[in-house]
C-alpha atoms as a PDB file:
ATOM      1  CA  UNK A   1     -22.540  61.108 -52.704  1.00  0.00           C
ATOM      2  CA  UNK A   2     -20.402  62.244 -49.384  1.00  0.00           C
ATOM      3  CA  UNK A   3     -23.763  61.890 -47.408  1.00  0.00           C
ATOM      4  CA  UNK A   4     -24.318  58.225 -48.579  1.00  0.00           C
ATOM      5  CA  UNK A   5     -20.712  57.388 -48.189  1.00  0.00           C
ATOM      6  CA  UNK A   6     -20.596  58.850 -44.796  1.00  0.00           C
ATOM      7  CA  UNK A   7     -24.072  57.226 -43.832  1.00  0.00           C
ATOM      8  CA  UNK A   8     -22.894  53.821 -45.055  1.00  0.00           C
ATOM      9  CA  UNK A   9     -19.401  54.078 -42.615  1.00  0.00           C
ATOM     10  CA  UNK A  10     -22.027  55.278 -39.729  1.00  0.00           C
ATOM     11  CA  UNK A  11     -24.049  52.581 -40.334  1.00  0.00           C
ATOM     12  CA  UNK A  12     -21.270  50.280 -40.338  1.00  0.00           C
ATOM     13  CA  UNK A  13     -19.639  51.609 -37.392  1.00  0.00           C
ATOM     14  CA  UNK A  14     -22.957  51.037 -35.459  1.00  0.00           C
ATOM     15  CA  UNK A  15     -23.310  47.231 -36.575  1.00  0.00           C
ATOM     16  CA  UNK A  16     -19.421  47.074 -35.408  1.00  0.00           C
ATOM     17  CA  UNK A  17     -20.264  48.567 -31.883  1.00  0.00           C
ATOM     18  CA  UNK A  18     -23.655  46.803 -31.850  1.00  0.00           C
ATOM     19  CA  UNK A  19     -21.613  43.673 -32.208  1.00  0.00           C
ATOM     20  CA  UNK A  20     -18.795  44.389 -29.690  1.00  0.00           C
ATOM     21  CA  UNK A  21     -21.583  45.389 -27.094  1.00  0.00           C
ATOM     22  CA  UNK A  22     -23.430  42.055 -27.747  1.00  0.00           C
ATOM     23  CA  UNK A  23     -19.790  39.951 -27.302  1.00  0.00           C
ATOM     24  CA  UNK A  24     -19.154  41.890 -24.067  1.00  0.00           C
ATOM     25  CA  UNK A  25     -22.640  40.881 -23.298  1.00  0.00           C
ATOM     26  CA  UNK A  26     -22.993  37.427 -24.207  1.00  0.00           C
ATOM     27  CA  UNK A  27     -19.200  37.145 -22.143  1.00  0.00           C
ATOM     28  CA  UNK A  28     -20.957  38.803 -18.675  1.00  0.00           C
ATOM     29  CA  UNK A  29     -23.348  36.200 -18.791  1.00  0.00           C
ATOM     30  CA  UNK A  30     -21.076  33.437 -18.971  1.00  0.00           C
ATOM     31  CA  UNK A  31     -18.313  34.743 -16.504  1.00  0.00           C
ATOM     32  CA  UNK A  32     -21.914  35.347 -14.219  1.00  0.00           C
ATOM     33  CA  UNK A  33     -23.101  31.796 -15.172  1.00  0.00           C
ATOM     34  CA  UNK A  34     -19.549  30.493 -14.016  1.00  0.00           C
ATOM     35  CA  UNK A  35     -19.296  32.408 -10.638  1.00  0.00           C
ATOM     36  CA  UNK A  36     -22.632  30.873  -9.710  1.00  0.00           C
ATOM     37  CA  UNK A  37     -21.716  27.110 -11.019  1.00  0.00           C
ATOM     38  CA  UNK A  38     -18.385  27.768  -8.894  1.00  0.00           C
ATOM     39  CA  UNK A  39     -20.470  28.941  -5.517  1.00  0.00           C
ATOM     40  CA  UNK A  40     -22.578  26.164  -5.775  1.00  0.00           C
ATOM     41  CA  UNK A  41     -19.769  23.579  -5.975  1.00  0.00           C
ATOM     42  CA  UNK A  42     -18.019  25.011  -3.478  1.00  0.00           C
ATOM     43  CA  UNK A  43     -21.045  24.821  -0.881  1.00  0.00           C
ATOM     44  CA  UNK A  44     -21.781  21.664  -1.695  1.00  0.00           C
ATOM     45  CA  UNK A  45     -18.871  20.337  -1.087  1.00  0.00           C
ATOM     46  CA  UNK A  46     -18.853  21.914   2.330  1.00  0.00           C
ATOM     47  CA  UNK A  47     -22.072  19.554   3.195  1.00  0.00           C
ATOM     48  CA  UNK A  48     -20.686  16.906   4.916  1.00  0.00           C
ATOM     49  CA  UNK A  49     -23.409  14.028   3.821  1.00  0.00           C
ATOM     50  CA  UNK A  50     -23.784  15.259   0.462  1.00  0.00           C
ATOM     51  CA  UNK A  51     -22.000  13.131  -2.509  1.00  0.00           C
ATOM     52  CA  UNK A  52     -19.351  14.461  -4.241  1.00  0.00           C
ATOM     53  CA  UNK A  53     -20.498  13.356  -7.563  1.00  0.00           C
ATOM     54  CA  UNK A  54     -23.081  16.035  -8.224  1.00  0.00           C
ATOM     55  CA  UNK A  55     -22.247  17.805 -11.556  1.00  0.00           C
ATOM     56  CA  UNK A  56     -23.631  21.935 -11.507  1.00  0.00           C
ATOM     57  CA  UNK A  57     -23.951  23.660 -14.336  1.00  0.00           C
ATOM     58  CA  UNK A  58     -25.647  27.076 -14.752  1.00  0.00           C
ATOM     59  CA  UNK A  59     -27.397  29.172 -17.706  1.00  0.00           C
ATOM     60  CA  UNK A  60     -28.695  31.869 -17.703  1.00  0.00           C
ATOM     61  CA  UNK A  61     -28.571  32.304 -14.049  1.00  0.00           C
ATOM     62  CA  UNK A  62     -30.353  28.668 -13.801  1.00  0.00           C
ATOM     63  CA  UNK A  63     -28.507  26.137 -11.856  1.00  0.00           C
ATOM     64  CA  UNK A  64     -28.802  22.368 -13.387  1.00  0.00           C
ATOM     65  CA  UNK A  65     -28.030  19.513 -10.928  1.00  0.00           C
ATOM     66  CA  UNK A  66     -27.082  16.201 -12.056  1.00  0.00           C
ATOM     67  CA  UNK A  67     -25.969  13.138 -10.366  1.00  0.00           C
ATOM     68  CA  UNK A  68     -26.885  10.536  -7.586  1.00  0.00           C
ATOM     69  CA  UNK A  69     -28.228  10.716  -4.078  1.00  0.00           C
ATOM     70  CA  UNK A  70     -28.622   8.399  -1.343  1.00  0.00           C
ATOM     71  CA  UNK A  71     -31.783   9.751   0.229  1.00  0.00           C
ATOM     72  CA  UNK A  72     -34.402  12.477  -0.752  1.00  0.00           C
ATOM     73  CA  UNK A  73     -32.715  14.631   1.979  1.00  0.00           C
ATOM     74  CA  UNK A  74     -29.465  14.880   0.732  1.00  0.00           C
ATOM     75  CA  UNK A  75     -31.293  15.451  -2.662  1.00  0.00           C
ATOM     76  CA  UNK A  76     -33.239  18.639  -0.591  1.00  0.00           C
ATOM     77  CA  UNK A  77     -30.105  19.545   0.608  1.00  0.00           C
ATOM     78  CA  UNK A  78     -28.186  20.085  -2.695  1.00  0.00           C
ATOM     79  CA  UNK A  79     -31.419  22.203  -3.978  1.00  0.00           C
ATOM     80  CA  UNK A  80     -31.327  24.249  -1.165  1.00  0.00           C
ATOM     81  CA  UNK A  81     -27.625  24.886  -1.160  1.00  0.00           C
ATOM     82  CA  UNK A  82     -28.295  25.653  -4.814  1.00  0.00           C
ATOM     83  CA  UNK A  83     -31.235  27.654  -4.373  1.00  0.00           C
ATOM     84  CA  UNK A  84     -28.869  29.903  -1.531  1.00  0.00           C
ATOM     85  CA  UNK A  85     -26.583  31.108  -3.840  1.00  0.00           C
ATOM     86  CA  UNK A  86     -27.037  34.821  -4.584  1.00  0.00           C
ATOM     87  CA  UNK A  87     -28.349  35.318  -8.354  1.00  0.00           C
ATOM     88  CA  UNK A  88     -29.279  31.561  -8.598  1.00  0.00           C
ATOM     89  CA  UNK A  89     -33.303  32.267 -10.696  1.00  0.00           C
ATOM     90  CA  UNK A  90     -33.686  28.996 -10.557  1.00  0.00           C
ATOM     91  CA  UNK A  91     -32.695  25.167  -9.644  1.00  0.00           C
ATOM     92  CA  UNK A  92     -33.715  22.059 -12.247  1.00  0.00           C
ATOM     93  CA  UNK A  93     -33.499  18.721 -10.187  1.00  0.00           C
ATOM     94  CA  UNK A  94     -35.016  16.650 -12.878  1.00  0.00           C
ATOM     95  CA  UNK A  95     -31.170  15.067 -14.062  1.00  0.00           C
ATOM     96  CA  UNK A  96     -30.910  14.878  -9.527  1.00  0.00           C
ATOM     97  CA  UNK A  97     -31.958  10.932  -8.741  1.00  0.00           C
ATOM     98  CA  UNK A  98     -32.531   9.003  -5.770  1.00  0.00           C
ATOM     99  CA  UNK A  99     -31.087   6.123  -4.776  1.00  0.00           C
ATOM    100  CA  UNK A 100     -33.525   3.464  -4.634  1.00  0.00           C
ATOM    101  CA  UNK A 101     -33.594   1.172  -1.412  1.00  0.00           C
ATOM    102  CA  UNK A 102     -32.944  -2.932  -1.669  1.00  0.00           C
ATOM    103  CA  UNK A 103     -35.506  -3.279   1.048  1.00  0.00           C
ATOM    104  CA  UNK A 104     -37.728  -0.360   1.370  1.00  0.00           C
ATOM    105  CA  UNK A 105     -39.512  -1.769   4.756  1.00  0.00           C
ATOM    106  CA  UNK A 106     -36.256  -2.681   6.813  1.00  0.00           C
ATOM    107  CA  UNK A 107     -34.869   1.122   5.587  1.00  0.00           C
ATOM    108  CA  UNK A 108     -38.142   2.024   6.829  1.00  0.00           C
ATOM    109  CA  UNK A 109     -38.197  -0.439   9.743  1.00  0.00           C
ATOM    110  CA  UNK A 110     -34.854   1.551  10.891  1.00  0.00           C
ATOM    111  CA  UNK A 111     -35.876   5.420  10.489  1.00  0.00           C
ATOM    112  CA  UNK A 112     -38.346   4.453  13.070  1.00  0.00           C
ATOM    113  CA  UNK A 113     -36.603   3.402  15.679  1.00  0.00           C
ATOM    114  CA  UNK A 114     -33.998   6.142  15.024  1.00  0.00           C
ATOM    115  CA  UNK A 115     -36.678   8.517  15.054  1.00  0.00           C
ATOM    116  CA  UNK A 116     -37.510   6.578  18.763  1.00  0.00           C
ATOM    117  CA  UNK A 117     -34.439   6.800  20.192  1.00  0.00           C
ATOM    118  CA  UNK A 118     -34.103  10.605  19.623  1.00  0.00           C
ATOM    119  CA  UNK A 119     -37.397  10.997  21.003  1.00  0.00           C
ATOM    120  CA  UNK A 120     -36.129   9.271  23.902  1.00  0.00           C
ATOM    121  CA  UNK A 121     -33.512  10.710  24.198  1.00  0.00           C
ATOM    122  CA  UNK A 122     -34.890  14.243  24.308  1.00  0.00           C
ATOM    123  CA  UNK A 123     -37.671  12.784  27.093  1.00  0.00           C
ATOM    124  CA  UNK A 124     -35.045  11.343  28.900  1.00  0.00           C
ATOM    125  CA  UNK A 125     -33.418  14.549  28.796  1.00  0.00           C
ATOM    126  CA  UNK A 126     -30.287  13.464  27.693  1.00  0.00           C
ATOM    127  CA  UNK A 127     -30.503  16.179  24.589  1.00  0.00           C
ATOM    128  CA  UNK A 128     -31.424  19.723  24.634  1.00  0.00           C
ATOM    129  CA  UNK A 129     -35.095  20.958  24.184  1.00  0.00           C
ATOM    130  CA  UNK A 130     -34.656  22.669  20.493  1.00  0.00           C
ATOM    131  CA  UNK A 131     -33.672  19.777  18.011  1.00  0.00           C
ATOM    132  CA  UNK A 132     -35.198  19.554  14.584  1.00  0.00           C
ATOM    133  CA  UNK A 133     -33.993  16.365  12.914  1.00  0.00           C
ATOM    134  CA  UNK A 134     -34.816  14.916   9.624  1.00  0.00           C
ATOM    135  CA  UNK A 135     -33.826  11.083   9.925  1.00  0.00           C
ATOM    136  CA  UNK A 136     -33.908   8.518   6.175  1.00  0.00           C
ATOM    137  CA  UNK A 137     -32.451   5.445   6.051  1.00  0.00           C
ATOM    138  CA  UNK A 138     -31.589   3.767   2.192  1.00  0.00           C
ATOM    139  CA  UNK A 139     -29.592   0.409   2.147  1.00  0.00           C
ATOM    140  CA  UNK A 140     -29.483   0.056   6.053  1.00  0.00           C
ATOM    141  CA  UNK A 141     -27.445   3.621   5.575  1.00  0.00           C
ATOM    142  CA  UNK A 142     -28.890   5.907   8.094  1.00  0.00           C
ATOM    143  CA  UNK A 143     -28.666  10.063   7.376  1.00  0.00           C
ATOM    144  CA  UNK A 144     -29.227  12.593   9.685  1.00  0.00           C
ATOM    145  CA  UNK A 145     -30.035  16.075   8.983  1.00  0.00           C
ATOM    146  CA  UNK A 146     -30.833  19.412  11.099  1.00  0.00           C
ATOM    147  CA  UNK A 147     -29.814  21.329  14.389  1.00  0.00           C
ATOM    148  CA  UNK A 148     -29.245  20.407  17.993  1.00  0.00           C
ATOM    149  CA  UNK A 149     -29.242  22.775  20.544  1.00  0.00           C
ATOM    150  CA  UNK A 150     -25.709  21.479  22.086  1.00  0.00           C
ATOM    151  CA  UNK A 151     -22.414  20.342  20.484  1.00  0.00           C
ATOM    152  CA  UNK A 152     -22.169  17.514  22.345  1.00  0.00           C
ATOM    153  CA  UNK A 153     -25.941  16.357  21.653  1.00  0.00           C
ATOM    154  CA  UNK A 154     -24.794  15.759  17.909  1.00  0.00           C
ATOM    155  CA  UNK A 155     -22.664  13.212  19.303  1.00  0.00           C
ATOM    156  CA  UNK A 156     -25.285  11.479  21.164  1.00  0.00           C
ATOM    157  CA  UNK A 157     -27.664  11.361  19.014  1.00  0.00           C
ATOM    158  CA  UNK A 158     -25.226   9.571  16.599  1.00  0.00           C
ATOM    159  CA  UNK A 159     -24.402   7.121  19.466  1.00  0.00           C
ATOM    160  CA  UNK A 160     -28.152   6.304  19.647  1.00  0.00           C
ATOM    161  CA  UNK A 161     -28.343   5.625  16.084  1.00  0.00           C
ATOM    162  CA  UNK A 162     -25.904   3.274  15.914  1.00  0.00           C
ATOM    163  CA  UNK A 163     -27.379   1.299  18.295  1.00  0.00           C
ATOM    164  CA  UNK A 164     -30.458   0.336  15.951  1.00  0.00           C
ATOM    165  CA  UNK A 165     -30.425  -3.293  15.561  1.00  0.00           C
ATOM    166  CA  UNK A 166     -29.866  -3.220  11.333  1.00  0.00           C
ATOM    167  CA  UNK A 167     -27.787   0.053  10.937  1.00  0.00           C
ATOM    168  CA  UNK A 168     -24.970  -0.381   8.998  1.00  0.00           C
ATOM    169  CA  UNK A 169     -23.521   3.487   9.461  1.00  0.00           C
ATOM    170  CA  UNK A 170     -24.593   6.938   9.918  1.00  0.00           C
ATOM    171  CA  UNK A 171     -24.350   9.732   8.469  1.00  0.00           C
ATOM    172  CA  UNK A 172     -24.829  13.184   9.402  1.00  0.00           C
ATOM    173  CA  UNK A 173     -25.401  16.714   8.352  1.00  0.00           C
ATOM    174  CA  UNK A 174     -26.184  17.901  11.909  1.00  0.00           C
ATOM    175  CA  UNK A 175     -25.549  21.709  13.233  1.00  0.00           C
ATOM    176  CA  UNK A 176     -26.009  23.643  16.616  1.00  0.00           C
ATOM    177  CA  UNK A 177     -28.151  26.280  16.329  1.00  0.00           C
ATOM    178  CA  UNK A 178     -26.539  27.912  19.091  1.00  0.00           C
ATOM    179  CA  UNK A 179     -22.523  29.189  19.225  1.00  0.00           C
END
């Protein structure tokens, strides 16, 4: 009778600790899942062309993005800040949309000739051999991503854009890939 009695409280103390264990568990994963949603906001809101109204949510170590972009690069941009964070498994875009364009050949119309003037602008040698720029224009709203080689190149190249017979602003998301 002592041996049942005393295998019953065992038994019930290892459902009690199997429980507590689980809790403590099921609490690391969300207090992990939060860090992560946390990093992620905070990066993103250190991209200067990215919109601010991009929700994150994690689980299970899987980021969720939700919102609206202006362009397919700022939409890139978000997954890839996402996709930096450490313990980020994975990044779901599918609730991530794109703006779409009121006139899809004048947007296109004006990447082009941005895209042109850069060009020129490196032949002409007015910017520094190294750039890698990512140019999309949605609404007559032209966006700029990727690295000069110069500080002061970011500033031409924006002053070239500008120019573009049909651009309304520009925005950028441009770094120097040297210090």
């Amino acid at each position: 009778m002592l041996f049942r009695k005393t295998s019953k409280f065992v038994l019930s103390l290892i459902i009690v600790i199997t429980a507590i264990f689980g809790c403590f568990a099921a609490f690391a994963d969300y207090t992990e899942d939060a860090s992560i949603t946390a990093e992620v906001k905070a990066r993103l809101l250190n991209e200067p062309d990215i919109p601010r109204n991009i929700s994150v949510s994690t689980k299970d170590d899987v980021v969720i993005l939700k919102g609206t972009v202006d362009t397919s690069l700022q939409a890139h941009q978000a997954i890839e800040v996402a996709s930096s964070v450490d313990k980020v498994g994975d990044v779901v875009d599918t609730q991530l949309k794109v703006k779409g364009s009121e006139s899809l050949m004048t947007d296109a119309l004006i990447t082009a000739k941005v895209k042109g003037k850069i060009r020129h602008l490196y032949t002409s040698r007015k910017i520094a051999h190294g750039y890698q720029l990512h140019v999309e224009t949605t609404n007559q709203i032209t966006h700029i991503f990727g690295n000069v080689a110069r500080e002061a190149d970011i500033d031409t190249v924006v002053a070239a854009a500008k120019e573009v017979k049909g651009v309304k602003s520009v925005k950028t998301n441009i770094s120097t890939s040297h210090p």
